[in-house]
PDB file of N, CA and C in Angstrom:
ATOM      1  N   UNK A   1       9.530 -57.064 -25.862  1.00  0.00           N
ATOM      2  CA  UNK A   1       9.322 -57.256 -27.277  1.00  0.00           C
ATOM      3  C   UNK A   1      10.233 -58.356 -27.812  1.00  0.00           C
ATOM      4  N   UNK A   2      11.544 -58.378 -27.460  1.00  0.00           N
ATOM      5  CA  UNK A   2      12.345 -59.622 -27.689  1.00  0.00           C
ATOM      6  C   UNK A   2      11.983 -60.785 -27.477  1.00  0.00           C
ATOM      7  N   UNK A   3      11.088 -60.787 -26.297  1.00  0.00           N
ATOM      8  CA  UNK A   3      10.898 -62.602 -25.782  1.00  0.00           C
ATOM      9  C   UNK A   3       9.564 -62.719 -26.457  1.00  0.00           C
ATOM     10  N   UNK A   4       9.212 -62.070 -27.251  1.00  0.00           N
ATOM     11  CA  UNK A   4       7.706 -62.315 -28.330  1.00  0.00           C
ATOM     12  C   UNK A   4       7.748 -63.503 -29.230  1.00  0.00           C
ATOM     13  N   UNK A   5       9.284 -63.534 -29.238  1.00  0.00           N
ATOM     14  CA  UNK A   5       9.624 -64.285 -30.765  1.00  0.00           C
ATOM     15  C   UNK A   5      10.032 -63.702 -32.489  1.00  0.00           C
ATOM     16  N   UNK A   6       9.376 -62.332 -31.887  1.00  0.00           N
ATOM     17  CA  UNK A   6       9.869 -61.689 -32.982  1.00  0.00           C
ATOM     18  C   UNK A   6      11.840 -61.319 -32.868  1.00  0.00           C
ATOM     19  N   UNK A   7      12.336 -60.876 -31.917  1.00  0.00           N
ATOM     20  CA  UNK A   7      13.620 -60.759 -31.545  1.00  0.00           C
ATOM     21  C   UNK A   7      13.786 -59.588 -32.073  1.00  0.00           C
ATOM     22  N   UNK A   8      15.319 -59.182 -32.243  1.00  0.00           N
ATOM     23  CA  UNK A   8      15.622 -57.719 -32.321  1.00  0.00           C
ATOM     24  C   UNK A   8      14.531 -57.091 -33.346  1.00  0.00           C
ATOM     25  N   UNK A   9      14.646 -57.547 -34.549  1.00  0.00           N
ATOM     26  CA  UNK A   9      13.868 -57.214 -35.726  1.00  0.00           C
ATOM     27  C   UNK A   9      12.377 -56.325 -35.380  1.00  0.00           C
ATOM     28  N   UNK A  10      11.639 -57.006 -33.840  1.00  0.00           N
ATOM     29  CA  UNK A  10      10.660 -56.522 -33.434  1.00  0.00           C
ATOM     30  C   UNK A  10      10.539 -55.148 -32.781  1.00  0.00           C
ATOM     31  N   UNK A  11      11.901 -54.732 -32.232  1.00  0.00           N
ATOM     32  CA  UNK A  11      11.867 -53.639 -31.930  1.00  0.00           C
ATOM     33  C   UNK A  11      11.920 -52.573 -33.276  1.00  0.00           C
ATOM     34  N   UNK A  12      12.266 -52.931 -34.097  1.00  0.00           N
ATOM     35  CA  UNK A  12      12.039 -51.867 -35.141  1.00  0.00           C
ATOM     36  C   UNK A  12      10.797 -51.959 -35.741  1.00  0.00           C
ATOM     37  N   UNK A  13      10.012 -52.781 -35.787  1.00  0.00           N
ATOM     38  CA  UNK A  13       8.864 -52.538 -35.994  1.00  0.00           C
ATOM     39  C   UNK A  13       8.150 -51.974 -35.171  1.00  0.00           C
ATOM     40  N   UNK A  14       7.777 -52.008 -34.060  1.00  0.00           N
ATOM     41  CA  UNK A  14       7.953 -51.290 -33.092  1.00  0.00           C
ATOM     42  C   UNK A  14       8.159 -49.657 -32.796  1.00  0.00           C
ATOM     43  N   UNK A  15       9.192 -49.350 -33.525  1.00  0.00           N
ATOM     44  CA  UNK A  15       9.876 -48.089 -33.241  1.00  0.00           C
ATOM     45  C   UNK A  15       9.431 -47.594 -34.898  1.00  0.00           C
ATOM     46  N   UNK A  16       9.303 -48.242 -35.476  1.00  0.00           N
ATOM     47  CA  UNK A  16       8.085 -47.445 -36.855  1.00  0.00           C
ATOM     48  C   UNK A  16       6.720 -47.638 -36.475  1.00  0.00           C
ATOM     49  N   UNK A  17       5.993 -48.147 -35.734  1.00  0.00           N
ATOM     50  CA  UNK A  17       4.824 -48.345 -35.966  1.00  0.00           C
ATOM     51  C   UNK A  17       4.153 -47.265 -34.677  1.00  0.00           C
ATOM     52  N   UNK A  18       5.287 -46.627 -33.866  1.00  0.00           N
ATOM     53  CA  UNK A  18       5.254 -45.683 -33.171  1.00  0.00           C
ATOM     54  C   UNK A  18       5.354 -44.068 -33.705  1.00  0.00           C
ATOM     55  N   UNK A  19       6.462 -44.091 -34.658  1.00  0.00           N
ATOM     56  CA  UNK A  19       6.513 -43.201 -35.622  1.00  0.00           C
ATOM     57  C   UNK A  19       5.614 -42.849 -36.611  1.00  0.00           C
ATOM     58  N   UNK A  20       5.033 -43.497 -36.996  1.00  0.00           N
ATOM     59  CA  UNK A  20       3.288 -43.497 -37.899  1.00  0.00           C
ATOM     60  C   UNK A  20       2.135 -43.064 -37.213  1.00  0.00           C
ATOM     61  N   UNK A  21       2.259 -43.852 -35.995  1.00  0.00           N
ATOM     62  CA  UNK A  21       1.501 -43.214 -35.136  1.00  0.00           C
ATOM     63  C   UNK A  21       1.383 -41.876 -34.688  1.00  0.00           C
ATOM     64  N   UNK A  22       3.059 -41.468 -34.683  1.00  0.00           N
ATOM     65  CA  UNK A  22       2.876 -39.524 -34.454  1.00  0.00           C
ATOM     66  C   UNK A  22       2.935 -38.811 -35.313  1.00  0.00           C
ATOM     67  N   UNK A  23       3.284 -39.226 -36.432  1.00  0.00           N
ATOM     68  CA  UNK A  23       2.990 -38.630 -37.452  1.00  0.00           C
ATOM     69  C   UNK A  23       1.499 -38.508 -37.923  1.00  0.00           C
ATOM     70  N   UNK A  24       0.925 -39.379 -37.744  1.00  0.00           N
ATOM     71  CA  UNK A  24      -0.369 -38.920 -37.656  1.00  0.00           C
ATOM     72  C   UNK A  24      -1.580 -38.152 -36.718  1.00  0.00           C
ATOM     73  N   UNK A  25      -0.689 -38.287 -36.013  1.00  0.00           N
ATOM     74  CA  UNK A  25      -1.506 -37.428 -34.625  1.00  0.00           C
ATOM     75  C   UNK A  25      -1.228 -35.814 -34.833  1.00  0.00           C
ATOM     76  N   UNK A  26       0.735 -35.373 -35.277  1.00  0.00           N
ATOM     77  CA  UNK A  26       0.938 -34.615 -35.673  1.00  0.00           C
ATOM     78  C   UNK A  26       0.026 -33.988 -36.828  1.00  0.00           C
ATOM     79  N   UNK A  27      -0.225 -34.768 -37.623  1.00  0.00           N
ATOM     80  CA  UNK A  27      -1.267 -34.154 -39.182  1.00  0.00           C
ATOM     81  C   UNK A  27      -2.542 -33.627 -38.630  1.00  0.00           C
ATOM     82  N   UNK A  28      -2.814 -34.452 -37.793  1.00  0.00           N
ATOM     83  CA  UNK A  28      -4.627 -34.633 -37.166  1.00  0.00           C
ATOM     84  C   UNK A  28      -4.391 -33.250 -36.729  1.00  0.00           C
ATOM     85  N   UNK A  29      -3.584 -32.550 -35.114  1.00  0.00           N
ATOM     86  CA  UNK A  29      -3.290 -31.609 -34.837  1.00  0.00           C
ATOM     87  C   UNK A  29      -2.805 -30.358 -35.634  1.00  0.00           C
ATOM     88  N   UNK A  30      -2.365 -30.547 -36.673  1.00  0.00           N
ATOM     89  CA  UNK A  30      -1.974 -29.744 -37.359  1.00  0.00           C
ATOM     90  C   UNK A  30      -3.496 -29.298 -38.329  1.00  0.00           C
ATOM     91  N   UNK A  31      -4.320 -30.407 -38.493  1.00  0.00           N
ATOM     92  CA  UNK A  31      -5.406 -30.182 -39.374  1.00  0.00           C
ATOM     93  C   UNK A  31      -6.286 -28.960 -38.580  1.00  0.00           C
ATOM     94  N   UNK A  32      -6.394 -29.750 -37.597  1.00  0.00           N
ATOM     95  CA  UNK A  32      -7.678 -28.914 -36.023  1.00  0.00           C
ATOM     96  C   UNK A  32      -7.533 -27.523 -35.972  1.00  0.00           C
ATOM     97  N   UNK A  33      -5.759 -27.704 -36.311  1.00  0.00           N
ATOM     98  CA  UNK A  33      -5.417 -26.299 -35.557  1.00  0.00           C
ATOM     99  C   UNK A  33      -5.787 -24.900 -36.653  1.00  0.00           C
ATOM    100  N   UNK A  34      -5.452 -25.589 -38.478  1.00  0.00           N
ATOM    101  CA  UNK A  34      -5.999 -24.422 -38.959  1.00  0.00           C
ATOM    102  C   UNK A  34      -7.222 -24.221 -39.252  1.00  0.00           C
ATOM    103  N   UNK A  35      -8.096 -25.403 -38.808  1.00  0.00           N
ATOM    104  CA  UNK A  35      -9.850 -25.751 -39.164  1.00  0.00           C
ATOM    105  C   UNK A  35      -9.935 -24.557 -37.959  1.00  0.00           C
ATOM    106  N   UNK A  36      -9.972 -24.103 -36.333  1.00  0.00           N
ATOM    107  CA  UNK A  36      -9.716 -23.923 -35.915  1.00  0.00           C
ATOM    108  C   UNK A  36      -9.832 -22.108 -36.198  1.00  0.00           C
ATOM    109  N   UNK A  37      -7.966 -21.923 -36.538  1.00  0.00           N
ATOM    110  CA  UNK A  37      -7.860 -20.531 -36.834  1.00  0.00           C
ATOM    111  C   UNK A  37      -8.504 -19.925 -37.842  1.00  0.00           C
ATOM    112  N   UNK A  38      -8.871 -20.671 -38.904  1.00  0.00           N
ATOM    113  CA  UNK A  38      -9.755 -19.953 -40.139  1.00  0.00           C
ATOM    114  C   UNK A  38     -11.079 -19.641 -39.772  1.00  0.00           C
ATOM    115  N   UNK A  39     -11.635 -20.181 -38.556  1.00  0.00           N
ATOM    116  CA  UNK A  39     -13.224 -19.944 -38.429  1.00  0.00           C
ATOM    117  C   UNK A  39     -13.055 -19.001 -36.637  1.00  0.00           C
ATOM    118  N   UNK A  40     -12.306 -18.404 -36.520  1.00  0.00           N
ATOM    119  CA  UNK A  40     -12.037 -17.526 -35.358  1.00  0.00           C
ATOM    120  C   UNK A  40     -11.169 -16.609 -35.885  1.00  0.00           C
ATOM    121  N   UNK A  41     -11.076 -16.031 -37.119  1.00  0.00           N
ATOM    122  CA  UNK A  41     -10.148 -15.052 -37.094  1.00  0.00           C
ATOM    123  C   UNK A  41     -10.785 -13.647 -36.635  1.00  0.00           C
ATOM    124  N   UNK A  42      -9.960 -13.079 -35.668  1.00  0.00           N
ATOM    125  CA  UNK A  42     -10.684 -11.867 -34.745  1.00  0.00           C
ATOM    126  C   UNK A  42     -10.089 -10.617 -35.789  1.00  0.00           C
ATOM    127  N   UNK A  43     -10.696  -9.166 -35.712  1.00  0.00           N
ATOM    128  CA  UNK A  43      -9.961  -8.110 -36.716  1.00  0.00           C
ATOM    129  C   UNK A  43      -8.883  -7.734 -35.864  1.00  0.00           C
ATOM    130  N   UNK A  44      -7.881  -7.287 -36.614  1.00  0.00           N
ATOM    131  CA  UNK A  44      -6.691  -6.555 -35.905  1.00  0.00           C
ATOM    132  C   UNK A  44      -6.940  -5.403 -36.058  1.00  0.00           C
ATOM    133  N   UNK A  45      -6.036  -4.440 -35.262  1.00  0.00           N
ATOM    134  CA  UNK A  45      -6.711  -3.163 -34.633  1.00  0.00           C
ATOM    135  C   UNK A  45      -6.721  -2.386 -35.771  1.00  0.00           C
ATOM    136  N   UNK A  46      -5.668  -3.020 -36.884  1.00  0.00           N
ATOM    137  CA  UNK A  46      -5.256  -1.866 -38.166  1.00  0.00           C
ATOM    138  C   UNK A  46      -6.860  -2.086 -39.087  1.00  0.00           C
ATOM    139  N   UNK A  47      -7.306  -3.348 -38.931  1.00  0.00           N
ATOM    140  CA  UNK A  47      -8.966  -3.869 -40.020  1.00  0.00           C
ATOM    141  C   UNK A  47      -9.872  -2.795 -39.291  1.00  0.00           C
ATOM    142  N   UNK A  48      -9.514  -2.618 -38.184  1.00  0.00           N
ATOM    143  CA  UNK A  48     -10.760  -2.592 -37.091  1.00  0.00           C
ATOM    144  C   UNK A  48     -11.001  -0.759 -37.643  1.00  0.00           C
ATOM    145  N   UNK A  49     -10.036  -0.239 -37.390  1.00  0.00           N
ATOM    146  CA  UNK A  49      -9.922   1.118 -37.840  1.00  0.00           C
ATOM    147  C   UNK A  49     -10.476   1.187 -39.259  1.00  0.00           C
ATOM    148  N   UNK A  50      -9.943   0.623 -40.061  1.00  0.00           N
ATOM    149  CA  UNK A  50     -10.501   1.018 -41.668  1.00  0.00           C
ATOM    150  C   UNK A  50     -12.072   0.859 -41.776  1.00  0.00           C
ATOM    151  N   UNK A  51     -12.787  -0.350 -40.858  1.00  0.00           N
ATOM    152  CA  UNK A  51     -13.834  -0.273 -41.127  1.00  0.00           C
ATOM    153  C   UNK A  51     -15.047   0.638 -39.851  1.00  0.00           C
ATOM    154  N   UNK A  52     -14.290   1.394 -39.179  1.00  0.00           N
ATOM    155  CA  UNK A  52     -14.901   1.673 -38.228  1.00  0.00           C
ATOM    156  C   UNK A  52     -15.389   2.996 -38.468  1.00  0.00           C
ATOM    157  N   UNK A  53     -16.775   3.512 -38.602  1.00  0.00           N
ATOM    158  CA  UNK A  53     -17.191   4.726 -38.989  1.00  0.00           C
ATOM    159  C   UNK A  53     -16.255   5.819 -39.110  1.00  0.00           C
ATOM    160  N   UNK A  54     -16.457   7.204 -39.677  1.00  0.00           N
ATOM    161  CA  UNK A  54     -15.409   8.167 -39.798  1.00  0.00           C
ATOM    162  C   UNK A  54     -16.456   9.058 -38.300  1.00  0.00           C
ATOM    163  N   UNK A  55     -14.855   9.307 -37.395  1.00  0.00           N
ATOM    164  CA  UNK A  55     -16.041  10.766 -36.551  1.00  0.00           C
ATOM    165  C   UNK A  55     -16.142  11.716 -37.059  1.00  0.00           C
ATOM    166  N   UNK A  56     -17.885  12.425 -36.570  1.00  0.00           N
ATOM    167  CA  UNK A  56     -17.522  13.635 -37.227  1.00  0.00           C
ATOM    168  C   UNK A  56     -17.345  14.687 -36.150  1.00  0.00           C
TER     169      UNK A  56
END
């Protein structure tokens, strides 16, 4: 990155334009993940009971 012509200066651009980059990958992943859990939520055993017929 130095012998570009840009010189030191380039590595920090560089080292932000890497950081933007995971920060957005982070968001993207973070988006998936509750798009994701909201359309798979399974009942827990305590839902499962309340709605599960009474025996007689």
């Amino acid at each position: 990155m130095i012998n570009t012509g840009l010189g030191l200066a380039g590595t920090a651009w560089i080292g932000a334009a890497f950081g933007v980059a995971h920060m957005g990958s982070v968001l993207l992943d973070r988006h998936l993940t509750r798009r994701h859990e909201a359309g798979t939520e399974e009942p827990t055993a305590v839902s499962a009971l309340e709605h599960a017929p009474a025996a007689s």
